[in-house]
Protein backbone atom coordinates (compact mmCIF):
# COMPACT_ATOMS: atom_id res chain seq x y z
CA UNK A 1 0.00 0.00 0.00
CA UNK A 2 1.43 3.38 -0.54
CA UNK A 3 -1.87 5.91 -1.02
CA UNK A 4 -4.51 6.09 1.89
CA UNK A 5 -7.88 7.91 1.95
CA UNK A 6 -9.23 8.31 4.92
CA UNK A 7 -12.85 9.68 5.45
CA UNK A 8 -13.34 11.16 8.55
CA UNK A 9 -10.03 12.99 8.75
CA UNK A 10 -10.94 15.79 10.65
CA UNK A 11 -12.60 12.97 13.67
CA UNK A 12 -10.69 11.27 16.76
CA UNK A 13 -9.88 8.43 15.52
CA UNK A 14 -9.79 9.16 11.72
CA UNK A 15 -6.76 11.42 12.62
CA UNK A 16 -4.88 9.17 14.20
CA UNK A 17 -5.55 6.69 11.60
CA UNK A 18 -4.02 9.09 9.36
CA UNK A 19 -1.38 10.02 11.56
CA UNK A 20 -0.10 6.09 11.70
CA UNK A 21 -0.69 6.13 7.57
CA UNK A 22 1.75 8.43 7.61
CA UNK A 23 4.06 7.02 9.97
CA UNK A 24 4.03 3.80 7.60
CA UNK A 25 5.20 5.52 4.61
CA UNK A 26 2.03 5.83 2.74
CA UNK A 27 0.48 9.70 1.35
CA UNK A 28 -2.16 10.41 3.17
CA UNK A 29 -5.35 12.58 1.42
CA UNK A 30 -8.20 13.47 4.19
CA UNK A 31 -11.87 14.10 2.88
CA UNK A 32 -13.39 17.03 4.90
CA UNK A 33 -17.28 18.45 4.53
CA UNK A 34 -15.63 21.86 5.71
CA UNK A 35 -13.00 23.78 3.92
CA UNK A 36 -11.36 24.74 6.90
CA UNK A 37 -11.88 21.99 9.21
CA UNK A 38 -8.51 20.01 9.83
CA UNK A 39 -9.14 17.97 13.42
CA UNK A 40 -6.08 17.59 15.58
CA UNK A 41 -4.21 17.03 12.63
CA UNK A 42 -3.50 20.26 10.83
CA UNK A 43 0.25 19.47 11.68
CA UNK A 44 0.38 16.71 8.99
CA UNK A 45 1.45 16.47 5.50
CA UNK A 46 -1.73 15.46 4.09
CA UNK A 47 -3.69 16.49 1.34
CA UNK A 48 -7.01 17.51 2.24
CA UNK A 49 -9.91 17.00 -0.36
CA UNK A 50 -13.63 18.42 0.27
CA UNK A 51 -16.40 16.37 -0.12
CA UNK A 52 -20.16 15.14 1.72
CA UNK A 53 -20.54 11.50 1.55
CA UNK A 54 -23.98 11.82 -0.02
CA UNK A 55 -21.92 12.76 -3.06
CA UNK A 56 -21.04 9.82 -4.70
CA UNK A 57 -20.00 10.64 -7.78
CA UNK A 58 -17.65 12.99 -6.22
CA UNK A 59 -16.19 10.36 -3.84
CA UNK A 60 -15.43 8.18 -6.58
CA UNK A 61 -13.66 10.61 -8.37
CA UNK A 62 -11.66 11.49 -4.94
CA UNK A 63 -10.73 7.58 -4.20
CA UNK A 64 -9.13 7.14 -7.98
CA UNK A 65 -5.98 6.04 -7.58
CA UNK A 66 -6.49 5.18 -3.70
CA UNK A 67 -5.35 2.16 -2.59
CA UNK A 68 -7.05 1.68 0.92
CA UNK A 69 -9.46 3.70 2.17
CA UNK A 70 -9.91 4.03 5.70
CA UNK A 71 -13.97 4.75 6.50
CA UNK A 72 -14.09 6.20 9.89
CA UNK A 73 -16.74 9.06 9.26
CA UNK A 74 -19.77 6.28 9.85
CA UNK A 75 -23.69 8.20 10.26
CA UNK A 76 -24.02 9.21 13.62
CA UNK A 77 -27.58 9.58 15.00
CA UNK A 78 -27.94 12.19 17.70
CA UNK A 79 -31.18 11.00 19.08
CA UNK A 80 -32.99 7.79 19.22
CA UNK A 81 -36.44 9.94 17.95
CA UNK A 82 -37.64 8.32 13.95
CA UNK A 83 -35.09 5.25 14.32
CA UNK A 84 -36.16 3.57 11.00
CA UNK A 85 -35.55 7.21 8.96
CA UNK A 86 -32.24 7.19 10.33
CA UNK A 87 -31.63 3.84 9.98
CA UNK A 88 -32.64 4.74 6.27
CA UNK A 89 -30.37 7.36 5.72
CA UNK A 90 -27.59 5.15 7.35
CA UNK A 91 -27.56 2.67 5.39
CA UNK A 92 -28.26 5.02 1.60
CA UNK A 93 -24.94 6.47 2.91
CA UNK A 94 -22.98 3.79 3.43
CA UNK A 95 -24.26 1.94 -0.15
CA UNK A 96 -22.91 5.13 -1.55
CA UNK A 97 -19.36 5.43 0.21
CA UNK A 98 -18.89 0.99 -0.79
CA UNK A 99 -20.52 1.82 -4.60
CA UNK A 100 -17.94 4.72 -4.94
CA UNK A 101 -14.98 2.50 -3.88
CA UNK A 102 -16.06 -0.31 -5.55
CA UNK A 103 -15.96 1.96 -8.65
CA UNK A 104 -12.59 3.26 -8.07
CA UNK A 105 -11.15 0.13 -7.77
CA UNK A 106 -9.93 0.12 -4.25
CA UNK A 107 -7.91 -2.50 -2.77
CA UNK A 108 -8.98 -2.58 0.73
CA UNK A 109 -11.71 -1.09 2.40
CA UNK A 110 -11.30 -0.73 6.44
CA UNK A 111 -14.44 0.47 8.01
CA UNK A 112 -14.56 1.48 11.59
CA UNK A 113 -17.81 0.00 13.37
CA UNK A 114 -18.45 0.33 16.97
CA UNK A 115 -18.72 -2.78 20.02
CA UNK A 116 -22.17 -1.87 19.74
CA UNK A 117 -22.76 -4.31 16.82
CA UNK A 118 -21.22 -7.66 19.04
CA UNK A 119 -23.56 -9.15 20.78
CA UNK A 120 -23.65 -11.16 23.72
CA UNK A 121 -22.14 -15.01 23.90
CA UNK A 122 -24.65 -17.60 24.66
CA UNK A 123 -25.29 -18.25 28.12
CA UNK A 124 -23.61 -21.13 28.19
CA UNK A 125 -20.69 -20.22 26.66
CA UNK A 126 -19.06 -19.02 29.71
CA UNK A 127 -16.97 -16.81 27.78
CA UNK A 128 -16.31 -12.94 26.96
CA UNK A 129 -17.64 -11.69 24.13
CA UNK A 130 -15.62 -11.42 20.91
CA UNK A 131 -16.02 -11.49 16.73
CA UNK A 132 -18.95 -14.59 17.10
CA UNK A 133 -21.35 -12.94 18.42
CA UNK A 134 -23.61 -10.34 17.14
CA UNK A 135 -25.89 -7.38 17.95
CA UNK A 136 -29.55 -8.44 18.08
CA UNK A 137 -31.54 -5.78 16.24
CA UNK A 138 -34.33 -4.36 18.48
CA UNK A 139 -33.29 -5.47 21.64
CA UNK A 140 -32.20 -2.11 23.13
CA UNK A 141 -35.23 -0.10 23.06
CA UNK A 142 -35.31 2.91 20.69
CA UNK A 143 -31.86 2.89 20.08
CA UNK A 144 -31.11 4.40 16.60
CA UNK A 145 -27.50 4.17 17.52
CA UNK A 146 -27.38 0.41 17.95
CA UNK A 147 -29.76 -0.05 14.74
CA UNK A 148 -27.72 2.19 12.59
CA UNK A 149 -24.44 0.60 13.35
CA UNK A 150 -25.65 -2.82 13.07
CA UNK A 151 -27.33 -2.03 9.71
CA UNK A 152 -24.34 -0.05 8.59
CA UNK A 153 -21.92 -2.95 9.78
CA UNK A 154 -24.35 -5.34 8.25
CA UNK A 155 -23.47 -3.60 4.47
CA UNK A 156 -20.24 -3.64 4.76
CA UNK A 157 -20.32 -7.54 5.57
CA UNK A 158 -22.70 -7.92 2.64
CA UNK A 159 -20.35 -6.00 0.23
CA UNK A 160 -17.17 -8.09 1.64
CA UNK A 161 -19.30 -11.19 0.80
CA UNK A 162 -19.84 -10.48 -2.73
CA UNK A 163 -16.26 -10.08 -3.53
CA UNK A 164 -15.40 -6.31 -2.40
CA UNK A 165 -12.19 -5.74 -0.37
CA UNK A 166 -13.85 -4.71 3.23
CA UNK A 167 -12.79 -5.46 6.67
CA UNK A 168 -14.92 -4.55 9.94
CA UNK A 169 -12.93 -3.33 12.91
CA UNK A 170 -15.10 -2.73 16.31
CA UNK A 171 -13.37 0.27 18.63
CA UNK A 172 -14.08 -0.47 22.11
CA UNK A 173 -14.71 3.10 24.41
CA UNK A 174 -11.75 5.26 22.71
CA UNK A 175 -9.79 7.23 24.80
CA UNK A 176 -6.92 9.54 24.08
CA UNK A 177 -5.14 12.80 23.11
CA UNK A 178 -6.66 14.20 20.63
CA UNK A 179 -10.29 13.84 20.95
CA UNK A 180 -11.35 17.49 19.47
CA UNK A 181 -15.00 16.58 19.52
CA UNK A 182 -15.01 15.63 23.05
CA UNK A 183 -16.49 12.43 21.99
CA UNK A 184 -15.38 10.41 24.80
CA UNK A 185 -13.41 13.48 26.63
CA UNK A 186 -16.56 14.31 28.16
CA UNK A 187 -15.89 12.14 30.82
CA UNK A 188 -12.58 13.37 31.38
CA UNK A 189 -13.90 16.45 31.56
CA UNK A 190 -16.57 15.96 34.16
CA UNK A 191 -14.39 13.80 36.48
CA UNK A 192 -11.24 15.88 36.06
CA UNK A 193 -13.56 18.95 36.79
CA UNK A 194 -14.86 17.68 39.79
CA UNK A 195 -18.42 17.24 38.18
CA UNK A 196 -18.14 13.00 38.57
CA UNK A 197 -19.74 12.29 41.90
CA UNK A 198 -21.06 8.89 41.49
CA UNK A 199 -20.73 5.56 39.57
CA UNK A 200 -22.94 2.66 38.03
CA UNK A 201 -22.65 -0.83 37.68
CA UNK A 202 -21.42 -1.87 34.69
CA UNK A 203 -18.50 -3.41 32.86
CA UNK A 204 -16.40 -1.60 30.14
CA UNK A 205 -13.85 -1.83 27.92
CA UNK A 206 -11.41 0.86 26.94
CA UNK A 207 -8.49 1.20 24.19
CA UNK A 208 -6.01 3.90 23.19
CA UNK A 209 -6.84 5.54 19.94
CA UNK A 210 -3.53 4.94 19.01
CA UNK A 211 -3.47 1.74 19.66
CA UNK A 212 -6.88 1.55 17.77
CA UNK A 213 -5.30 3.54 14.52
CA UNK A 214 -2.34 0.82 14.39
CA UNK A 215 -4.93 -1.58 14.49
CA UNK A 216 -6.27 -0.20 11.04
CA UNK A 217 -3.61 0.33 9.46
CA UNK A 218 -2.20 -3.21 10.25
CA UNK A 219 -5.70 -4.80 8.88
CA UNK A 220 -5.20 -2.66 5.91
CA UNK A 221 -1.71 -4.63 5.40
CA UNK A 222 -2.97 -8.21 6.52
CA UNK A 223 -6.39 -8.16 7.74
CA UNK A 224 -8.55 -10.73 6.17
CA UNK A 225 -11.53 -9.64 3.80
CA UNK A 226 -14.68 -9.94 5.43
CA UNK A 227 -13.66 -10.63 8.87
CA UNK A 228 -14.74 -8.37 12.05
CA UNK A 229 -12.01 -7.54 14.55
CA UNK A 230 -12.50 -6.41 18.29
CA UNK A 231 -9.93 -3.66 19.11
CA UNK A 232 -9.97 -3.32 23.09
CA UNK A 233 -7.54 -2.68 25.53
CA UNK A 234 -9.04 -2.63 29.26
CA UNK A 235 -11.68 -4.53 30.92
CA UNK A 236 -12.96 -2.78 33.86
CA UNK A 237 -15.56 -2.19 35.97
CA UNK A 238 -17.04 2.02 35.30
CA UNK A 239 -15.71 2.46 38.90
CA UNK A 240 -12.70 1.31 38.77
CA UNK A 241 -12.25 3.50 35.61
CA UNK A 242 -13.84 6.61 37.02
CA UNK A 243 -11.16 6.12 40.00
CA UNK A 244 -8.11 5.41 37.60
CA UNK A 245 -9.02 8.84 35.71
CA UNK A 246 -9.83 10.20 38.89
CA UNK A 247 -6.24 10.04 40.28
CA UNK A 248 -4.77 10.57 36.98
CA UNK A 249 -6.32 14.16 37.76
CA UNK A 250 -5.60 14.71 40.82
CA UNK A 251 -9.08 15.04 41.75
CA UNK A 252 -11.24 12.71 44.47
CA UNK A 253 -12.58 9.61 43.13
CA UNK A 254 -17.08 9.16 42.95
CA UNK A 255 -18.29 8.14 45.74
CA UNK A 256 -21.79 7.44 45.58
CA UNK A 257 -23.20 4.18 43.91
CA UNK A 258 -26.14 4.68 41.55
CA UNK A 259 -28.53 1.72 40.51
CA UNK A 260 -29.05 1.17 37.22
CA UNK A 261 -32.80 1.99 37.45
CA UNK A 262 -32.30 5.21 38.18
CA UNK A 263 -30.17 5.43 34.67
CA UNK A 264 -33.22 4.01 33.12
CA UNK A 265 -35.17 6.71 34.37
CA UNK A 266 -32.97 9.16 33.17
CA UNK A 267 -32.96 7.94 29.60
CA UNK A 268 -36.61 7.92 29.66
CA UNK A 269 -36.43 11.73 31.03
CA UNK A 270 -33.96 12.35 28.36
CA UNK A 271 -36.12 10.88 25.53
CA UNK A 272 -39.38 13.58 26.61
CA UNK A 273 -36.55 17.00 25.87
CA UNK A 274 -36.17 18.20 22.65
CA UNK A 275 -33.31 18.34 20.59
CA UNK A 276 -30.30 15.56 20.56
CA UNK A 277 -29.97 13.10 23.25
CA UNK A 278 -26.80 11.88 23.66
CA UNK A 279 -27.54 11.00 27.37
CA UNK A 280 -29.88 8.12 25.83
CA UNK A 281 -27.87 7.27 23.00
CA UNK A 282 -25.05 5.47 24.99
CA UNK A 283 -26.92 4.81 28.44
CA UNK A 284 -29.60 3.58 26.91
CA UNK A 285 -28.06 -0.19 26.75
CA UNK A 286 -26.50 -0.26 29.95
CA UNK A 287 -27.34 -3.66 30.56
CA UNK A 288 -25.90 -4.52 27.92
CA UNK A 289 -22.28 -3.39 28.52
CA UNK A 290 -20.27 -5.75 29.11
CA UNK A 291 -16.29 -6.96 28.53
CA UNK A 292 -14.53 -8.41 25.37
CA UNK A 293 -12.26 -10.53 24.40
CA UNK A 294 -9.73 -9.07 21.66
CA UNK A 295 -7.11 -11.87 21.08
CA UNK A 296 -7.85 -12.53 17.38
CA UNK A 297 -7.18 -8.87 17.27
CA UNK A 298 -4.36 -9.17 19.08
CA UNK A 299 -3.09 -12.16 17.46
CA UNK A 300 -3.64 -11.34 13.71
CA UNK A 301 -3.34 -7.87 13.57
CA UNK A 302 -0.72 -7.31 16.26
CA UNK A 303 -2.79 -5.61 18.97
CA UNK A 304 -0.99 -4.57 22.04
CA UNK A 305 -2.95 -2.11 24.55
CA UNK A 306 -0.63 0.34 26.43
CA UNK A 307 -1.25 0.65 30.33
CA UNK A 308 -4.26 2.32 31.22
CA UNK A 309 -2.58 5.24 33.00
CA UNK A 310 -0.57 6.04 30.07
CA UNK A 311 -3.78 6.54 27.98
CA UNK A 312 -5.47 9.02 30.42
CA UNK A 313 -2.31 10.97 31.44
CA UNK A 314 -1.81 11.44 27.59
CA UNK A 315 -5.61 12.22 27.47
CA UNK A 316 -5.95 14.39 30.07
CA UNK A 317 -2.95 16.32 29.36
CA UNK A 318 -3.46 16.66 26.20
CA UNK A 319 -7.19 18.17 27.41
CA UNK A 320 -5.00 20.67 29.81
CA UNK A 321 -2.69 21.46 26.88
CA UNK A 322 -5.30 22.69 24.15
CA UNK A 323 -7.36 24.15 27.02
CA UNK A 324 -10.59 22.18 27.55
CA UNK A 325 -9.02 21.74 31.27
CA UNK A 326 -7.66 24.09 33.27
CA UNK A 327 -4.06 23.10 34.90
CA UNK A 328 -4.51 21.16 38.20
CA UNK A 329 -1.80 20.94 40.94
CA UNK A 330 -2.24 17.29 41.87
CA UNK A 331 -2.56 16.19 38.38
CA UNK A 332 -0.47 13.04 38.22
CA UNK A 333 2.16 13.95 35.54
């Protein structure tokens, strides 16, 4: 491989998959909606193209002569309100983005899916979950985020089935410098600002987003067509990781223990407000977080997860750095 496209340049983790393109010798073009959006990433040699990904024509034009593209700018429903239009719209987009590669003759397609499309192993199986098991549709309530990333997931599969060059990889909870969205940062935010007073009981799973962009770019190089891969780092409880960040910042850890119920009811609060609801989006299936196995992640594409303490000092100091967080004194450095 030596040219890379990656859509979603200007994201979290579509920077740093263009950041480790670059580090592995390959040009690097980014596709941006807005002319002068460039991420955390405007420090990079890339060359930045403009384009919507309704516009398929146009994307096909911008992939000719690509040789991977890396597809990390997946629909993102900001509400669970009309879940089968946005389901809809989902999928019409991604058809478009795999019918414009398919048309430019790309050689390998990695699309970044979410954990929310593995399901849970069998009862029996007495097991983590990993690539075997899959996302139920419907069973989390009015979640348009679950049903779009199955469905989207689900065309990429299709596509890789017929013949096209596609490989699934399924990000874990991303953390990490770099995060200009705040799309997991919140957190970091909260806690580090003293806002994170109590926990819930559930089980995570978190990776570095670097570790996470080497894990693309390695399934670009020997992934296998059609395949999903898991890329984790951490299982842990979300007290144990509220504490970790906690003392990474210098800050006390929650205290208070909050049953899931009352999460429930704040979802269904959530759902009665108008405008987005990103509160329901990612509480909404509480009960359904859970841990993961990674090893055929780790053992086919080389994934190797960096301590836990490294990720959120690089986090939150990066955070402190660009400003989102003011410095701290205790902050563990």
């Amino acid at each position: 491989m030596n040219r890379a496209m990656v859509l979603g340049a200007t994201g979290f983790i579509g920077g740093h998959v263009a950041r480790a393109a670059l580090a592995e010798g390959w040009s690097v073009t980014g596709v941006r909606r807005r002319p002068d959006s460039v991420g955390n990433i405007g420090d990079l040699p890339i060359e930045w193209l403009q384009a919507d990904l309704q516009e398929e024509s146009r994307l096909r034009s911008a992939m000719a002569g690509a040789e991977v593209v890396f597809h990390a700018a997946g629909y993102y429903p900001h509400s669970s309100r009309h879940v089968a239009d946005q389901v809809a719209d989902a999928v019409g987009q991604t058809r478009g983005v795999l019918q414009a590669a398919r048309l430019a003759g790309v050689r390998r397609f990695i699309y970044t899916s979410s954990l929310t499309t593995i399901g849970r192993p069998p009862a029996d199986a007495a097991r983590l979950a990993d690539e075997r098991d899959h996302y139920l549709p419907g069973s989390v309530a009015r979640s348009a985020y679950y049903e779009c990333k199955y469905a989207m997931e689900s065309e990429v599969l299709r596509a890789a089935a017929a013949g096209f060059p596609a490989i699934v990889l399924n990000p874990t909870a991303v953390l990490g410098p770099g995060d200009v969205h705040l799309t997991m940062a919140r957190i970091l935010v909260a806690l580090a600002g003293g806002r994170g007073l109590a926990w819930f009981p559930a089980e995570t799973n978190v990776v570095d987003v670097r570790d996470c962009a080497a894990a693309h770019v390695a399934a670009a190089l020997r992934g296998r067509v059609g395949e999903r891969y898991l890329i984790g780092g951490h299982n842990l409880t979300v007290r144990d990781l509220m504490q970790e960040i906690a003392e990474v910042c210098g800050v006390p850890a929650p205290r208070w223990r909050v049953p899931v119920g009352v999460i429930d009811t704040l979802v269904r609060f959530g759902d009665l407000l108008p405008g987005p609801n990103q509160l329901g989006n990612h509480l909404r299936a509480v009960h359904a977080w859970q841990g993961y196995d990674c090893a055929k992640a780790a053992s086919e594409l080389g994934l190797a997860p960096r301590p836990l303490a490294e990720t959120l000092q690089a986090a939150i100091g990066w955070l402190r750095a660009t400003g989102y967080l003011a410095p701290h004194p205790n902050m563990v450095r």
